[in-house]
Protein backbone atom coordinates (compact mmCIF):
# COMPACT_ATOMS: atom_id res chain seq x y z
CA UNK A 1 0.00 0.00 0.00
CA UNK A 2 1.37 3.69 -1.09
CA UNK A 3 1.99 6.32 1.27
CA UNK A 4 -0.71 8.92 1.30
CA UNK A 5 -0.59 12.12 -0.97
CA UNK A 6 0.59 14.76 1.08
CA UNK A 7 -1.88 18.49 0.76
CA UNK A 8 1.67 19.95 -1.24
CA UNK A 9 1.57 16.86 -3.57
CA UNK A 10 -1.71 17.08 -4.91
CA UNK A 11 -1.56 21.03 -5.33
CA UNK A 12 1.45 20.67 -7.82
CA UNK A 13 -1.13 17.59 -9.40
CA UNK A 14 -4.10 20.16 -9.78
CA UNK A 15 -1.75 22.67 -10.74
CA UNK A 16 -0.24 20.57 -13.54
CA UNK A 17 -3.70 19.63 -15.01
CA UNK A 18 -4.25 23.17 -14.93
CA UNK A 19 -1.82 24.12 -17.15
CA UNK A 20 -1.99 21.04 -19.31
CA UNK A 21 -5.65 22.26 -19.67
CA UNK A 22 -4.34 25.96 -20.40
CA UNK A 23 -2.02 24.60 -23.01
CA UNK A 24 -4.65 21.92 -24.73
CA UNK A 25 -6.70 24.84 -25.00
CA UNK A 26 -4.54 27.66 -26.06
CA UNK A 27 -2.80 25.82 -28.42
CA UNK A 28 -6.32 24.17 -29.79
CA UNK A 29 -7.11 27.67 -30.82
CA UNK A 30 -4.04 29.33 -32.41
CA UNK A 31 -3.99 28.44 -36.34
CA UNK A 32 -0.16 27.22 -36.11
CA UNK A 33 0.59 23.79 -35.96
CA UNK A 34 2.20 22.94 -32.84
CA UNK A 35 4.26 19.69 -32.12
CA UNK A 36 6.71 18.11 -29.73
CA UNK A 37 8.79 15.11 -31.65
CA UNK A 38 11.78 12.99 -29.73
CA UNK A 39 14.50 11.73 -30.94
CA UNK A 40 12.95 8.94 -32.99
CA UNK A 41 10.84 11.79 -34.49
CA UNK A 42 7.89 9.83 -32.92
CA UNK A 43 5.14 12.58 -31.86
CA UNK A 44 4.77 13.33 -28.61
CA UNK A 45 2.22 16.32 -28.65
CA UNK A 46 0.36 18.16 -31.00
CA UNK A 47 -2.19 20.78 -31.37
CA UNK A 48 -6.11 20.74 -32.82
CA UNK A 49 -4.65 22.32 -36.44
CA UNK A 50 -2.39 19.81 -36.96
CA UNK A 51 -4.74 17.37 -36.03
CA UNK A 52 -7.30 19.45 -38.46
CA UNK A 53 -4.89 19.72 -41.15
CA UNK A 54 -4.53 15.97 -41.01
CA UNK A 55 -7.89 14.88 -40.16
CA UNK A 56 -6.89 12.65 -37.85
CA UNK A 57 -7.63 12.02 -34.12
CA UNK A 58 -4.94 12.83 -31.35
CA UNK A 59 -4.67 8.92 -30.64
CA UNK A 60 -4.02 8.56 -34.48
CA UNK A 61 -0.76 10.74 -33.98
CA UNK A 62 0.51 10.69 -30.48
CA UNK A 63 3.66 7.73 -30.88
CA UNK A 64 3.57 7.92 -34.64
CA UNK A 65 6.42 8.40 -36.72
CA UNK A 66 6.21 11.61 -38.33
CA UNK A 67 6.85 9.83 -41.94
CA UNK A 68 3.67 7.95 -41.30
CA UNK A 69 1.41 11.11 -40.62
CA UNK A 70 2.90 13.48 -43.49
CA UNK A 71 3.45 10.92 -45.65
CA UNK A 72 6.90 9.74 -47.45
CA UNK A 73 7.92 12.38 -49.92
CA UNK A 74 6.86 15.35 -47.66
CA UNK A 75 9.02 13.88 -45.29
CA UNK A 76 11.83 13.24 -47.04
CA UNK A 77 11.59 16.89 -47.90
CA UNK A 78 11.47 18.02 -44.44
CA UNK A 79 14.06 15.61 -42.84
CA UNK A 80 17.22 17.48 -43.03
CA UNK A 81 15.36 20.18 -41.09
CA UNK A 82 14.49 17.36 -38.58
CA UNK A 83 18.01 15.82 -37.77
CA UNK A 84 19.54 19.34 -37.92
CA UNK A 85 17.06 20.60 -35.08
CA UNK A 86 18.05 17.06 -33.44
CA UNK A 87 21.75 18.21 -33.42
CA UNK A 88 20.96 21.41 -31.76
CA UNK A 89 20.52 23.86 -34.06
CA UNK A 90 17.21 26.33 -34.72
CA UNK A 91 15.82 25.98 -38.13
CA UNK A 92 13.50 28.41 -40.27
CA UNK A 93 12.31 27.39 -43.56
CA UNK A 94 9.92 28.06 -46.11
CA UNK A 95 8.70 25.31 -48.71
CA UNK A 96 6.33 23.23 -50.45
CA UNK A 97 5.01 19.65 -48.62
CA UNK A 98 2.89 17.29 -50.49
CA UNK A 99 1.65 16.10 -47.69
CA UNK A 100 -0.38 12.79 -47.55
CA UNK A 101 -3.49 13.59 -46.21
CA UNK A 102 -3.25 17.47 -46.35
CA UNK A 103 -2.29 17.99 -49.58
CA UNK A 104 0.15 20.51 -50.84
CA UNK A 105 1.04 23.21 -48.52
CA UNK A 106 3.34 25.76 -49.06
CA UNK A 107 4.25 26.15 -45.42
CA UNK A 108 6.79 28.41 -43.33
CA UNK A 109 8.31 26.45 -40.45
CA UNK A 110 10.34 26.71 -37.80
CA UNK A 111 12.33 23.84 -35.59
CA UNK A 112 13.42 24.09 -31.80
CA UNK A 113 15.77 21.56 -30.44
CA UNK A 114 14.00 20.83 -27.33
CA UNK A 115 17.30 20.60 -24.64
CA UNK A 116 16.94 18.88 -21.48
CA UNK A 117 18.08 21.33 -18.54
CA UNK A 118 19.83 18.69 -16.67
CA UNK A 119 22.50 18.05 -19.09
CA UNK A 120 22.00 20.12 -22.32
CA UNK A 121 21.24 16.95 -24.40
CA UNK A 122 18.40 17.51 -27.12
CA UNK A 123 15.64 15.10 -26.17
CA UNK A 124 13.37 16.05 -28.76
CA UNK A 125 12.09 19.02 -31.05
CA UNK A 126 9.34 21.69 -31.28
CA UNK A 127 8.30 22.06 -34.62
CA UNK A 128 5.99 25.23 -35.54
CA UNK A 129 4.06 25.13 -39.20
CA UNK A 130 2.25 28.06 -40.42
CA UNK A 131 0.27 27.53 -43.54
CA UNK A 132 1.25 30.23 -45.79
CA UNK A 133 -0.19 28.86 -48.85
CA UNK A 134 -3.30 31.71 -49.76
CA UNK A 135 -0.81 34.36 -48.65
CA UNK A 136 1.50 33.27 -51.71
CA UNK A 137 -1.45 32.54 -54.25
CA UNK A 138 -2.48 36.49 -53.39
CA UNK A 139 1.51 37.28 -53.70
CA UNK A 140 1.33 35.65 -57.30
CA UNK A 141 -1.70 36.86 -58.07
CA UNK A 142 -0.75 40.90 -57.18
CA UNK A 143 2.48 40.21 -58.94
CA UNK A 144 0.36 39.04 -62.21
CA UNK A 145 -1.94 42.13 -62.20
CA UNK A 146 0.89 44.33 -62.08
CA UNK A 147 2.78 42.75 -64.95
CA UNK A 148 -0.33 43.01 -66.95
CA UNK A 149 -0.75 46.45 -66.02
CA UNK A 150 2.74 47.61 -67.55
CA UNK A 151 2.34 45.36 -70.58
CA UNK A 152 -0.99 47.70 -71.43
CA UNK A 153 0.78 50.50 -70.29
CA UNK A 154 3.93 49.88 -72.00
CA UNK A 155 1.31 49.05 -75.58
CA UNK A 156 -0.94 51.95 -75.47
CA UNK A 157 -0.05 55.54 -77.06
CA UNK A 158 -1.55 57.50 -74.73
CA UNK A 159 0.04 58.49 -70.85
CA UNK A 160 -0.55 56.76 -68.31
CA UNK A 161 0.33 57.54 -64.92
CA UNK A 162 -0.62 56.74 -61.14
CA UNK A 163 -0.32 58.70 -58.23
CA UNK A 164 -0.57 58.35 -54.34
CA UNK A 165 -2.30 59.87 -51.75
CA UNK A 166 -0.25 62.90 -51.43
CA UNK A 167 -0.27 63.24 -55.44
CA UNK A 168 3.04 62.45 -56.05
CA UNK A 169 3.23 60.25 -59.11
CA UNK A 170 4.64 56.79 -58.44
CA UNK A 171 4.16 55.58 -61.81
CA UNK A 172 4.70 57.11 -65.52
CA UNK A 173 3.90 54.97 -68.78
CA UNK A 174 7.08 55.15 -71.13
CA UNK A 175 4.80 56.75 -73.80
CA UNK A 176 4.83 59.47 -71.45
CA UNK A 177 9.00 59.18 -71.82
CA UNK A 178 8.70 59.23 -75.50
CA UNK A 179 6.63 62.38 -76.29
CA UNK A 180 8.01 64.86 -73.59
């Protein structure tokens, strides 16, 4: 038979459920994916978007292999960034994941060696995965307009010419160039 829970013990327990409630539900709502991987790259935590992203169920992840929730090809993309972070360096990265279930993402991400206190060995990773796939489609897109814009402007005969807000021109077609 165990020795009784002293009143200190079980404040630290309700404490620690706290903030493993505070977390679960913090991290549920931010729309960053947020994981903890080991060293075998086996997960260990992750948030409600990764989860969404996935559409998988937390007991579908938690002690997989990362390969087997992205999928083979967006992990061999992403494994360099993987064993560097397990050697102890910080890694930011943007780039393109087919992933399996997700589809392709082009995705900015960032990975934390995750060092143990007691002796400074890395005992895992935090990885952080921000979808940034609309925000280059609009990128593309504005960069489209505006090179159709100049081809018309560069074709016409007339002037063309934009200003901003303070009236100051910011843009002069070439026919403009020509004829003054």
């Amino acid at each position: 038979m165990g020795k009784p829970e002293s009143h200190a013990e079980s404040q630290l327990k309700a404490e620690l459920r706290r903030s493993e409630q505070w977390l679960d539900e913090t991290s549920g709502t931010v729309p960053i994916i947020i994981i903890h991987l080991d060293t075998d790259l086996r997960y260990r935590f992750v948030n409600g978007a990764h989860l969404e992203w996935h559409g998988l169920r937390n007991e579908d992840v938690i002690g997989a292999h990362v390969r087997d929730v992205i999928g083979e090809e967006a992990y061999l993309l992403s494994r360099d960034h993987h064993l560097r972070a397990l050697a102890g360096e910080r890694v930011e990265v943007e780039s393109v994941l087919p992933y399996k279930r997700a589809g392709e993402r082009r995705v900015r991400s960032i990975f934390i060696p995750d060092i143990d206190p007691a002796d400074g060995s890395v005992i895992g990773q935090h990885c952080l995965v921000v979808d940034i796939t609309d925000q280059a489609r609009a990128q593309e897109d504005l960069r489209q307009s505006e090179e159709r814009f100049r081809d018309f402007a560069c074709a016409g005969s007339d002037w063309f010419w934009e200003v901003d807000q303070t009236l100051r021109f910011t843009y002069i077609s070439a026919s403009f160039e020509d004829k003054t």
